[in-house]
C-alpha atoms as a PDB file:
ATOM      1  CA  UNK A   1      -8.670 -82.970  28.108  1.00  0.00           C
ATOM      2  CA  UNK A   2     -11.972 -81.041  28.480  1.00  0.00           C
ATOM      3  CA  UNK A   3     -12.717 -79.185  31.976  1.00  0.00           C
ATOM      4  CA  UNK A   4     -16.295 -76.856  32.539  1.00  0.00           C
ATOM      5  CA  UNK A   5     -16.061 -73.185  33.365  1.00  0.00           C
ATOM      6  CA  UNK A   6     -17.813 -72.410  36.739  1.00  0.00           C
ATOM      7  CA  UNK A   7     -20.945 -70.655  36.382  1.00  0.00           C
ATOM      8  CA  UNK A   8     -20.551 -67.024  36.769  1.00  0.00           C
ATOM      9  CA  UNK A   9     -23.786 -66.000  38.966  1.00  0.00           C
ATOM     10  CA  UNK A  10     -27.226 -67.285  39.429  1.00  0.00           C
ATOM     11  CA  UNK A  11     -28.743 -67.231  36.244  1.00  0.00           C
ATOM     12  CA  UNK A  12     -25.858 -66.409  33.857  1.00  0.00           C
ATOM     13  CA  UNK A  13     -25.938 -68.434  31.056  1.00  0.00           C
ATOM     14  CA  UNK A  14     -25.297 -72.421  30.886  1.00  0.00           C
ATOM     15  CA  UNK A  15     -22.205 -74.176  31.644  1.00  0.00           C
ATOM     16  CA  UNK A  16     -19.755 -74.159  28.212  1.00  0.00           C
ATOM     17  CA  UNK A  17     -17.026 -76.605  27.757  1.00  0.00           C
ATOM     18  CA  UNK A  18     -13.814 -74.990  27.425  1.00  0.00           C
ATOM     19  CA  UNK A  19     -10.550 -76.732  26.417  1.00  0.00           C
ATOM     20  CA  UNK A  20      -7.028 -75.915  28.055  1.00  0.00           C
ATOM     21  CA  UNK A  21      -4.571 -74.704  26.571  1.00  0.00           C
ATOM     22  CA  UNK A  22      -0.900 -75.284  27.225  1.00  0.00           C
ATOM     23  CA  UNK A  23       0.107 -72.106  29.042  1.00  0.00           C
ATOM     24  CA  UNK A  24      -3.167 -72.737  31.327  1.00  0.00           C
ATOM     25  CA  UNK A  25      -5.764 -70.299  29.858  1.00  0.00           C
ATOM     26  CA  UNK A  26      -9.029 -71.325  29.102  1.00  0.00           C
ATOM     27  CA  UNK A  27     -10.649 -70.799  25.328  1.00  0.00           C
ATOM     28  CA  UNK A  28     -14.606 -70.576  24.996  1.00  0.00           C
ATOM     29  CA  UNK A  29     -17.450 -69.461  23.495  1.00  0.00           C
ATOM     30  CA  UNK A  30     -18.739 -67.138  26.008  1.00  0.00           C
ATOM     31  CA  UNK A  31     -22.360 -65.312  25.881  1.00  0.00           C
ATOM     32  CA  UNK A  32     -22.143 -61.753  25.157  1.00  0.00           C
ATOM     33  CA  UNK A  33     -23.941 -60.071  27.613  1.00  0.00           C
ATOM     34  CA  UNK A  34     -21.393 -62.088  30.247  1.00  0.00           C
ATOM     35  CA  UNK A  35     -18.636 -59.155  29.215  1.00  0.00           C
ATOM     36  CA  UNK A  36     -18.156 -55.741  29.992  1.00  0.00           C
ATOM     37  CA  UNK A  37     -15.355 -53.655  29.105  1.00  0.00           C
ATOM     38  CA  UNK A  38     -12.625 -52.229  31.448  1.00  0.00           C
ATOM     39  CA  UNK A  39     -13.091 -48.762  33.506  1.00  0.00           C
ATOM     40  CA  UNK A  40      -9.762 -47.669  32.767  1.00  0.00           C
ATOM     41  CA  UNK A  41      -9.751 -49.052  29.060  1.00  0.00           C
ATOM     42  CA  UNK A  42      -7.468 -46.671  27.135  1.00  0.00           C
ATOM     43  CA  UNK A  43      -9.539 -46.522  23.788  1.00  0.00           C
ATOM     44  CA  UNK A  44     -12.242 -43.650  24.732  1.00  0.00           C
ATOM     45  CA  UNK A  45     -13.407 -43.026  20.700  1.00  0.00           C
ATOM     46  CA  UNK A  46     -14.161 -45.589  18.150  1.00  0.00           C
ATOM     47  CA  UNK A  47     -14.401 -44.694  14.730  1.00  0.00           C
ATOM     48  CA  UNK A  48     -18.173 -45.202  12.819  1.00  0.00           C
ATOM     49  CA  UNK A  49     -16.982 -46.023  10.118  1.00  0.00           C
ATOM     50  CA  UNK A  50     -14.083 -48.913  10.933  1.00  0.00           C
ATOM     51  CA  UNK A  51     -16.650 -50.103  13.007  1.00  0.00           C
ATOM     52  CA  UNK A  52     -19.407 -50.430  10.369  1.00  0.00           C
ATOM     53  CA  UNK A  53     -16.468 -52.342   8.014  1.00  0.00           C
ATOM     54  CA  UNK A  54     -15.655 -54.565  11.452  1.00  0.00           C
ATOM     55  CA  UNK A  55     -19.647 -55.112  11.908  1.00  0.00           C
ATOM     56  CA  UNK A  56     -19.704 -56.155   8.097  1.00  0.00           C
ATOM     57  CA  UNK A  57     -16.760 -58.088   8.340  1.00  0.00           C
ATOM     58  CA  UNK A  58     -17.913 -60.648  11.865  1.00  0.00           C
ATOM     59  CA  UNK A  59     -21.664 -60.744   9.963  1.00  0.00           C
ATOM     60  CA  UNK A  60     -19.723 -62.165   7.266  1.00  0.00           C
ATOM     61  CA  UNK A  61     -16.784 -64.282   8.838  1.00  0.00           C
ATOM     62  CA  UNK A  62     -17.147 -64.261  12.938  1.00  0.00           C
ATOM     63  CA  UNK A  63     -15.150 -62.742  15.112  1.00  0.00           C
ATOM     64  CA  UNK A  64     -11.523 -64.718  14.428  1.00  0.00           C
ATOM     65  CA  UNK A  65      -9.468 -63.424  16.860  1.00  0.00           C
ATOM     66  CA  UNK A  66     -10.379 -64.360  20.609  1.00  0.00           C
ATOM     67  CA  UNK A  67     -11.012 -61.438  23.067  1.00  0.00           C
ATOM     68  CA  UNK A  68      -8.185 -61.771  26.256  1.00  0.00           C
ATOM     69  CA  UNK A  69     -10.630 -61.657  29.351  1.00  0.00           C
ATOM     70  CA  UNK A  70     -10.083 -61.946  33.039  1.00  0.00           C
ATOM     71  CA  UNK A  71     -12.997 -63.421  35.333  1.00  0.00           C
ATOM     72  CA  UNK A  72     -14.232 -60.883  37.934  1.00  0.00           C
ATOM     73  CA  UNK A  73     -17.340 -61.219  40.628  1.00  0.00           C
ATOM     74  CA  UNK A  74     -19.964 -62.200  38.605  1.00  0.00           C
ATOM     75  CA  UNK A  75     -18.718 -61.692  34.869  1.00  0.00           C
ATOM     76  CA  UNK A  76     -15.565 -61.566  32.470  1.00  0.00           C
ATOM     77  CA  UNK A  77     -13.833 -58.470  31.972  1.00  0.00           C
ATOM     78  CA  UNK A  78     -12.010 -57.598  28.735  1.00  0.00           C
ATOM     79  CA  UNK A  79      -8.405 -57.050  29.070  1.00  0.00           C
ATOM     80  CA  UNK A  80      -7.947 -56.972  25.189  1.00  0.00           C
ATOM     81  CA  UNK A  81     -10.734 -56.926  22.350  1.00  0.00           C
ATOM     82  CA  UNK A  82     -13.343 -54.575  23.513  1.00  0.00           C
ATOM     83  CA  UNK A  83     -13.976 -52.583  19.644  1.00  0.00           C
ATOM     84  CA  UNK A  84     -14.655 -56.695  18.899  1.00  0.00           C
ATOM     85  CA  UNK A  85     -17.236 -56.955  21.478  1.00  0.00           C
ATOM     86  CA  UNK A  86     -18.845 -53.943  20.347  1.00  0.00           C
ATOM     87  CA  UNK A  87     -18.983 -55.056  16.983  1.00  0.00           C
ATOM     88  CA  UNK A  88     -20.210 -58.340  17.710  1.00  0.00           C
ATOM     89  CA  UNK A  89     -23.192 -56.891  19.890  1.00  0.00           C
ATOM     90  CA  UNK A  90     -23.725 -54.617  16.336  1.00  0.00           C
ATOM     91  CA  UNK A  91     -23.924 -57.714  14.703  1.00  0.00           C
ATOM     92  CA  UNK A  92     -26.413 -59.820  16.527  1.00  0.00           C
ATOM     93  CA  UNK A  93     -23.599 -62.261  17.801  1.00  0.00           C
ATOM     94  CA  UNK A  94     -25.036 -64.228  21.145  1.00  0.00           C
ATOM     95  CA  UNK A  95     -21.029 -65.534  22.125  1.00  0.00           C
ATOM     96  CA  UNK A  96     -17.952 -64.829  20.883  1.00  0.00           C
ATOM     97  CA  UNK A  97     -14.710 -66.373  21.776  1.00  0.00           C
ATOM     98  CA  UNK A  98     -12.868 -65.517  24.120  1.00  0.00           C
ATOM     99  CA  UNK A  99      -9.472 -66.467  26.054  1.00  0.00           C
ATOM    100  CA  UNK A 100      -9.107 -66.462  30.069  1.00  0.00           C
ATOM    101  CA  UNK A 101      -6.696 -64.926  32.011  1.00  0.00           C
ATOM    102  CA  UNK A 102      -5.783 -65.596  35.479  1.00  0.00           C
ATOM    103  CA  UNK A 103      -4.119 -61.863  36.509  1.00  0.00           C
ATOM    104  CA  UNK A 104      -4.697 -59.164  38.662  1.00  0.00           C
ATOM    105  CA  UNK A 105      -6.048 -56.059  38.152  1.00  0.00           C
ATOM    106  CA  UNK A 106      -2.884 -53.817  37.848  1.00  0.00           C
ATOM    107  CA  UNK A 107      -1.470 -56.797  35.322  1.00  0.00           C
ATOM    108  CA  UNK A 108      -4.960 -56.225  33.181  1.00  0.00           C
ATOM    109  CA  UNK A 109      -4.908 -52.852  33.067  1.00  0.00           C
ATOM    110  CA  UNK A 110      -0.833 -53.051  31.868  1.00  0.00           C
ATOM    111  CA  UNK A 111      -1.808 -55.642  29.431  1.00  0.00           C
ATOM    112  CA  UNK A 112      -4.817 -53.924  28.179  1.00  0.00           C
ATOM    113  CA  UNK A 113      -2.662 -50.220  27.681  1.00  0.00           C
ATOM    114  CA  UNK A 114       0.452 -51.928  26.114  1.00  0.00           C
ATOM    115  CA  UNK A 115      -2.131 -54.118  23.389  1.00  0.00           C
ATOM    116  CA  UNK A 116      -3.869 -51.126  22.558  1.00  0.00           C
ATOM    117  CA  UNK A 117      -0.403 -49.497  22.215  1.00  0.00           C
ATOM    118  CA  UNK A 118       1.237 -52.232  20.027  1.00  0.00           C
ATOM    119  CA  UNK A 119      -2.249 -53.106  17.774  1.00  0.00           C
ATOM    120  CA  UNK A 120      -1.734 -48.811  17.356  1.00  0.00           C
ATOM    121  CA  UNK A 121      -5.699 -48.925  18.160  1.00  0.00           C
ATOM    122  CA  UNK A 122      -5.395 -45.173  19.809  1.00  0.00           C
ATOM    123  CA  UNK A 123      -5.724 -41.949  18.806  1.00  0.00           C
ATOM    124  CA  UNK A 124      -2.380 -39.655  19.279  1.00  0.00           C
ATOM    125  CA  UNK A 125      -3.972 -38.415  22.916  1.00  0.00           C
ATOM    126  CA  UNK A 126      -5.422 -41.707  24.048  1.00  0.00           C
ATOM    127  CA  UNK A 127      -1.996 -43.081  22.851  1.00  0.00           C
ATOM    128  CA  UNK A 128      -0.313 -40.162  25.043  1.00  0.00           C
ATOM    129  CA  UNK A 129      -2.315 -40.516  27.878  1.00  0.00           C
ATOM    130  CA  UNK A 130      -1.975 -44.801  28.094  1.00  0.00           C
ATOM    131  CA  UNK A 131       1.698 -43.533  28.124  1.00  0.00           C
ATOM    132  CA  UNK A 132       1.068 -41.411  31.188  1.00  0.00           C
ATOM    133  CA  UNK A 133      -1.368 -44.196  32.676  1.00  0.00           C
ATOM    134  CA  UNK A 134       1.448 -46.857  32.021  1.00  0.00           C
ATOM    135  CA  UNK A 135       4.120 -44.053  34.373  1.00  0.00           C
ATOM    136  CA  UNK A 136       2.075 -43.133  36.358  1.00  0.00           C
ATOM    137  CA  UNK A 137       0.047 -46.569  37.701  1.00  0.00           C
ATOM    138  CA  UNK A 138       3.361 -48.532  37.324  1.00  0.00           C
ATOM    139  CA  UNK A 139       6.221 -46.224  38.371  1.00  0.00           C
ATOM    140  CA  UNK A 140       7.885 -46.543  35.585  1.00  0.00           C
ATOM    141  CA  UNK A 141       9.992 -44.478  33.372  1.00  0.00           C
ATOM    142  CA  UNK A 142       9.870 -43.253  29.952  1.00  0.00           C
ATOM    143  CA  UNK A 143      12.645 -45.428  29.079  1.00  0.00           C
ATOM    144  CA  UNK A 144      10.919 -48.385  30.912  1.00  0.00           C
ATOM    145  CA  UNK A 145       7.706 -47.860  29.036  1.00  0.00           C
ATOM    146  CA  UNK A 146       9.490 -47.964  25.390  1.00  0.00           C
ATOM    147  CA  UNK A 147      11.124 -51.081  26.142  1.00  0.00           C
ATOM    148  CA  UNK A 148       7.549 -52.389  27.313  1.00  0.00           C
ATOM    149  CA  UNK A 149       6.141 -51.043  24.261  1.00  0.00           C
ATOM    150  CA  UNK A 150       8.772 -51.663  22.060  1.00  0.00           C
ATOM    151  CA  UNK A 151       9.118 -47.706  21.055  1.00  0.00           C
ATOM    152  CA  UNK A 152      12.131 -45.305  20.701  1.00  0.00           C
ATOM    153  CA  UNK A 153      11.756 -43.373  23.947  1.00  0.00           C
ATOM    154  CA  UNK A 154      11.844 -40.125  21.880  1.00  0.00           C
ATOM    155  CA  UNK A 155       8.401 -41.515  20.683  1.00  0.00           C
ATOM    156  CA  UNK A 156       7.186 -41.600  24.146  1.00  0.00           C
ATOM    157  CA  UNK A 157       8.541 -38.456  24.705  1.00  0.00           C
ATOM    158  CA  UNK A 158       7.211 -36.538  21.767  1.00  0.00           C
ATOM    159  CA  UNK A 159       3.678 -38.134  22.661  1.00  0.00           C
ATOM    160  CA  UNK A 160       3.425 -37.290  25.925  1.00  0.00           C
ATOM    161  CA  UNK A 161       4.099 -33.688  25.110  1.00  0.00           C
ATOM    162  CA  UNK A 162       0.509 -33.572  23.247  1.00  0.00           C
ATOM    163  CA  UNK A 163      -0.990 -33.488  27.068  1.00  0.00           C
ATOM    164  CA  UNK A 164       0.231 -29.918  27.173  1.00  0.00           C
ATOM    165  CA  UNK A 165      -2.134 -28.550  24.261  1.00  0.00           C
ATOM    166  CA  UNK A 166      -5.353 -26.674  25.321  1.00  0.00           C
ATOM    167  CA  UNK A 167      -8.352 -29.616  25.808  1.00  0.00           C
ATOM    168  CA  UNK A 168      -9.930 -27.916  22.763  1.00  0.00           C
ATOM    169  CA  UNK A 169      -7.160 -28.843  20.773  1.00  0.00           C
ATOM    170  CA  UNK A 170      -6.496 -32.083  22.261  1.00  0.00           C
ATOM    171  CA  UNK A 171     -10.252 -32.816  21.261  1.00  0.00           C
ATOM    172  CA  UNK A 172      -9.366 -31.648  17.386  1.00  0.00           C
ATOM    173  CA  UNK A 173      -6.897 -34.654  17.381  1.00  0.00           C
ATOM    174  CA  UNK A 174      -8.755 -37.346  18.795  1.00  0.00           C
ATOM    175  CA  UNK A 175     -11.676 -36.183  16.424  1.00  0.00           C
ATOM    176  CA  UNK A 176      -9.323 -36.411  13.451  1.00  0.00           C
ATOM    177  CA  UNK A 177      -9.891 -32.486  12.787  1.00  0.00           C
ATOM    178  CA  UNK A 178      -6.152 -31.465  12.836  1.00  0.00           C
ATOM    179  CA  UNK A 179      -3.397 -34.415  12.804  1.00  0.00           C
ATOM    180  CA  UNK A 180      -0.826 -35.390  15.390  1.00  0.00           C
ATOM    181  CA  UNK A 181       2.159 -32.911  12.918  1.00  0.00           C
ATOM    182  CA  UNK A 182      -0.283 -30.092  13.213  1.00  0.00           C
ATOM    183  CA  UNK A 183      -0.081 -30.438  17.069  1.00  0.00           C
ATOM    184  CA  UNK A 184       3.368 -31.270  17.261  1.00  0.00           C
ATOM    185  CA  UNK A 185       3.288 -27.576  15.621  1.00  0.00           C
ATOM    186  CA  UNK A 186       1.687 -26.043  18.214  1.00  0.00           C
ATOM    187  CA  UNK A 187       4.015 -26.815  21.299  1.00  0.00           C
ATOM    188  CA  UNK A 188       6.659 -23.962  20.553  1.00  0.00           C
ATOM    189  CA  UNK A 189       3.916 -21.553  21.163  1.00  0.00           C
ATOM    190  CA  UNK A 190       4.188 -20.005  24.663  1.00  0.00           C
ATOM    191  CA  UNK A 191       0.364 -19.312  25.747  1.00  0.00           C
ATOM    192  CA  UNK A 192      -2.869 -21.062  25.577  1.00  0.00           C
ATOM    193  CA  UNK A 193      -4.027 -18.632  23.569  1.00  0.00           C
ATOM    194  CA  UNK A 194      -1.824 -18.131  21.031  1.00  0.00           C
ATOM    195  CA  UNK A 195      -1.870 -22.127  20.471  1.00  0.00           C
ATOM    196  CA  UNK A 196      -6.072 -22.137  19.734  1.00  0.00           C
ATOM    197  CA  UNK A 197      -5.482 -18.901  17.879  1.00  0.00           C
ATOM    198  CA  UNK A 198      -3.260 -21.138  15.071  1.00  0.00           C
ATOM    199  CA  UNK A 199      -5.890 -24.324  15.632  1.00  0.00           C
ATOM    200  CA  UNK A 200      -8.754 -22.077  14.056  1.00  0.00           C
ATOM    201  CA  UNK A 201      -7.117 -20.350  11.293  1.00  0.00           C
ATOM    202  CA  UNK A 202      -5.725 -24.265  10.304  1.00  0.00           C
ATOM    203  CA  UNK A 203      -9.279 -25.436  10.794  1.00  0.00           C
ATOM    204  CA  UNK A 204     -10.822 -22.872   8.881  1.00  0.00           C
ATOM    205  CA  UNK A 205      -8.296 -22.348   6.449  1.00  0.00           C
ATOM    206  CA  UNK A 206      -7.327 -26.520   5.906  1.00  0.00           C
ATOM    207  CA  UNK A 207      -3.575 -25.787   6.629  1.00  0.00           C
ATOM    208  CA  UNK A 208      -0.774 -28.461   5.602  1.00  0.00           C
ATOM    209  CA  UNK A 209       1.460 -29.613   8.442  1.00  0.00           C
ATOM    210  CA  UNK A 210       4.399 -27.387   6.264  1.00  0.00           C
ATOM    211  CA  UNK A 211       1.992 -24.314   6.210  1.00  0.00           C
ATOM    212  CA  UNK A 212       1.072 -24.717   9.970  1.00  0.00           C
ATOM    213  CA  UNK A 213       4.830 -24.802  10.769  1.00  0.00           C
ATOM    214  CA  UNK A 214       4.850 -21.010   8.996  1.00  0.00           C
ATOM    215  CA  UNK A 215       1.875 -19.802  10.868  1.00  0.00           C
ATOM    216  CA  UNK A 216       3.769 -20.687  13.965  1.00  0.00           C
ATOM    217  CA  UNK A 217       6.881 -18.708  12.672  1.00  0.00           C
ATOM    218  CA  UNK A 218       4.791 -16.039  12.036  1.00  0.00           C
ATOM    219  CA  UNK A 219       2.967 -16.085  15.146  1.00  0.00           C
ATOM    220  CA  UNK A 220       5.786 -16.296  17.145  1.00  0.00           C
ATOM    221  CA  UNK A 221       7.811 -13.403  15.605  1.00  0.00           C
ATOM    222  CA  UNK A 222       5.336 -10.840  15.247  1.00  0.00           C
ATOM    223  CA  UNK A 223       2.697 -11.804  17.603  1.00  0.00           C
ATOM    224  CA  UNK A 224      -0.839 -12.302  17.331  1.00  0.00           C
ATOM    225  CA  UNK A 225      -3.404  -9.439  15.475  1.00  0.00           C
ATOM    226  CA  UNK A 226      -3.612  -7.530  18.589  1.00  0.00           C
ATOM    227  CA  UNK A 227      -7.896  -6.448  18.739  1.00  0.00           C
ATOM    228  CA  UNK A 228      -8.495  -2.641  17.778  1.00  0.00           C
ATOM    229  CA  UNK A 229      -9.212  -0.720  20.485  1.00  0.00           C
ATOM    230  CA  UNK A 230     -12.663   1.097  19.995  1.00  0.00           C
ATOM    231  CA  UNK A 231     -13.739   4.659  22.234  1.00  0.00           C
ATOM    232  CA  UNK A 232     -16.753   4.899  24.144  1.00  0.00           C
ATOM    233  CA  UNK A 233     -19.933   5.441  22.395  1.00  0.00           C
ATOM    234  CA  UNK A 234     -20.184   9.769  22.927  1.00  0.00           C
ATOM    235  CA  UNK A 235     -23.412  10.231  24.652  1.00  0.00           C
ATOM    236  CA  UNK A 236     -24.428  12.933  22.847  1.00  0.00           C
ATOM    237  CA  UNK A 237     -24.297  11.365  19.828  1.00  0.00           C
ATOM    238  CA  UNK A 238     -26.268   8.702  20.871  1.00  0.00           C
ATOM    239  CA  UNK A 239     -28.621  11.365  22.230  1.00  0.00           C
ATOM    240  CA  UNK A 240     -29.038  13.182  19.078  1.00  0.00           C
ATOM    241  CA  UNK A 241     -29.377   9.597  16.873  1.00  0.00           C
ATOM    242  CA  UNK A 242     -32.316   8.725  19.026  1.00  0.00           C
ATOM    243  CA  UNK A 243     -33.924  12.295  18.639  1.00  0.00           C
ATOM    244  CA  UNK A 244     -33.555  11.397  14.527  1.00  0.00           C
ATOM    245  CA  UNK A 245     -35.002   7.963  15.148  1.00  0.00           C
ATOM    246  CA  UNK A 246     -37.873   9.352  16.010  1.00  0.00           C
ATOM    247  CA  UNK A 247     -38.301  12.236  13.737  1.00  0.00           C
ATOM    248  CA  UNK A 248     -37.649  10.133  11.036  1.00  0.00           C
ATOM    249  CA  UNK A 249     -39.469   7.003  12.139  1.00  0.00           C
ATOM    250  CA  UNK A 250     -36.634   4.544  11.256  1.00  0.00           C
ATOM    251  CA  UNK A 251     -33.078   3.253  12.615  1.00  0.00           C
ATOM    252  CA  UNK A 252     -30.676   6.032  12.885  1.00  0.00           C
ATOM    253  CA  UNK A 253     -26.881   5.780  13.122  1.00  0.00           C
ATOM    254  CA  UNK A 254     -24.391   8.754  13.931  1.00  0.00           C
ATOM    255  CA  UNK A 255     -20.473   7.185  13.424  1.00  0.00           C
ATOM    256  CA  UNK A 256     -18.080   9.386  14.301  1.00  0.00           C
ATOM    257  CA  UNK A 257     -14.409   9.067  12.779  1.00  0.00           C
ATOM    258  CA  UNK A 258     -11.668  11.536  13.187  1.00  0.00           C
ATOM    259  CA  UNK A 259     -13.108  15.089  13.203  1.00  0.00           C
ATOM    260  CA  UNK A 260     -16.136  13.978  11.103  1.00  0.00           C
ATOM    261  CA  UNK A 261     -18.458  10.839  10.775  1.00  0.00           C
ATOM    262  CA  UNK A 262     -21.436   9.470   8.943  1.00  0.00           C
ATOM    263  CA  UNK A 263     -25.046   9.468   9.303  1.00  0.00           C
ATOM    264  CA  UNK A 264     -26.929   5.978   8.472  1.00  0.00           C
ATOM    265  CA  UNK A 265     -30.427   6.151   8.084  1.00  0.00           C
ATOM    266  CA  UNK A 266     -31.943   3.286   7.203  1.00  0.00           C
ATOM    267  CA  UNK A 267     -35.125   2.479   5.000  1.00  0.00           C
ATOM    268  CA  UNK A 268     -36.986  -0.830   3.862  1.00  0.00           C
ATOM    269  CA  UNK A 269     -38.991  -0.750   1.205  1.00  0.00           C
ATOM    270  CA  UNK A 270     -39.007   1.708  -1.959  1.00  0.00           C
ATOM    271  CA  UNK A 271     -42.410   3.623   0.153  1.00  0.00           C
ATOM    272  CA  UNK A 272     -40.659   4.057   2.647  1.00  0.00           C
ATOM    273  CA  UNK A 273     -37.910   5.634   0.818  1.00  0.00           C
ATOM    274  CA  UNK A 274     -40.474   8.076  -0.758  1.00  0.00           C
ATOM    275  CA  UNK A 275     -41.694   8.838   2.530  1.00  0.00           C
ATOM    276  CA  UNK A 276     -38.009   9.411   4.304  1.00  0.00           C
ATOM    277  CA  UNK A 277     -37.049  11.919   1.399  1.00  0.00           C
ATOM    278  CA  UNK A 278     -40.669  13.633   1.934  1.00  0.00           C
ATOM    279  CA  UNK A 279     -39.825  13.944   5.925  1.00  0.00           C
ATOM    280  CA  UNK A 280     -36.655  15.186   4.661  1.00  0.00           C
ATOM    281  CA  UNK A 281     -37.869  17.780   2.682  1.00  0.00           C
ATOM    282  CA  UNK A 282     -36.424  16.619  -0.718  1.00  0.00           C
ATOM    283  CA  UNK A 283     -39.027  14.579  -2.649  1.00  0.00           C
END
């Protein structure tokens, strides 16, 4: 049995059979530009170069898996398959298939968060926060959401956690810079800034997990390098630098330390050496 899909808005593409399947969804071909993606989709990063091997891999085969849609106002939107769309619009696709869902919006949005979830399409903070989304919109509990999900609810747990970092660092792991064991690392330190203190010396210094969990340690038992604390610049001795600056014509510097100090007088060529030790009286 063969039925048409209604036409979506004046001027929107031609009618497309579509054949009925036996739970009562509707599978098409549907014209690209007849999709958008979900405001509230969970997956906010896609990585260039999965997508490049996903745009190689529909120029080559299609897209083989149909995306789960829902049809709202005057176009589809995607409950499940959006990095597909993307990649088909990268790859010169005019339609792709896709699979119709009669549901409501809260039942989309639940459907798209626990997909993304399952098909482990997220990064560790998009993962956390379609945790929080799935609590929060849904009133559910932790426990709840792991059966949903079909996760221990430790797992939950642990993830949601991640929300707590600094947005800096929460940016690191969605980036890839630091993994999801690095910031698992940083959540027994008590301030902000003790936490982005250990995310820059394990970015700059490429830091294990294991040698991220000593850093920690060591932050937390003797405390971070507190800053030296410096004087007041003496305003004499500022006084009495510029009075050399301009005896000597060049850049003077009196440094004071303990009960003495250093002079710096600084010259920049070899003639102008010759001419500083003349001024000086030595040449």
């Amino acid at each position: 049995m063969t039925t048409k899909r209604p036409a979506l808005g004046k001027g929107i593409g031609a009618l497309l059979n579509s054949a009925t399947r036996g739970d009562g969804s509707q599978y098409f071909l549907c014209p690209i530009e007849e999709l958008r993606p979900h405001s509230k989709q969970p997956r906010k990063t896609f990585n260039d170069q999965k997508m490049a091997e996903l745009v190689a891999s529909i120029r080559e085969k299609g897209v083989i898996q149909p995306l789960v849609v829902r049809q709202v106002d005057d176009h589809y939107q995607i409950i499940a398959g959006e990095r597909r769309w993307r990649a088909s619009q990268k790859a010169g696709l005019r339609e792709i298939p896709v699979v119709i869902q009669d549901v409501s919006e809260d039942a989309a949005l639940e459907m798209a968060l626990i997909e993304n979830i399952q098909r482990e399409d997220l990064n560790p903070i998009e993962e956390a926060e379609a945790y929080t989304n799935l609590m929060e919109g849904f009133q559910l509990s932790q426990e709840e959401v792991a059966r949903r999900v079909g996760k221990d609810r430790s797992t939950i747990s642990n993830s949601i956690r991640l929300l707590r970092l600094p947005v800096q660092v929460r940016e690191e792991v969605s980036s890839g810079g630091i993994s999801m064991g690095h910031a698992r690392s940083f959540l027994s330190l008590e301030s902000d800034e003790d936490i982005l203190e250990a995310c820059e010396q394990v970015l700059r210094k490429g830091f294990s997990v294991r040698e991220t969990e000593a850093l920690v340690k060591k932050i937390k038992s003797f405390g971070r390098p507190k800053p030296k604390k410096t004087s007041a610049p003496d305003p004499e001795l500022i006084r009495l630098a510029g009075e050399m600056k301009q005896a000597l014509g060049t850049q003077v510097k009196i440094i004071p330390r303990g009960r003495g100090g250093k002079i710096e007088i600084s010259y920049f060529s070899a003639p102008d050496l010759d001419r500083l030790l003349e001024v000086l009286g030595i040449a």
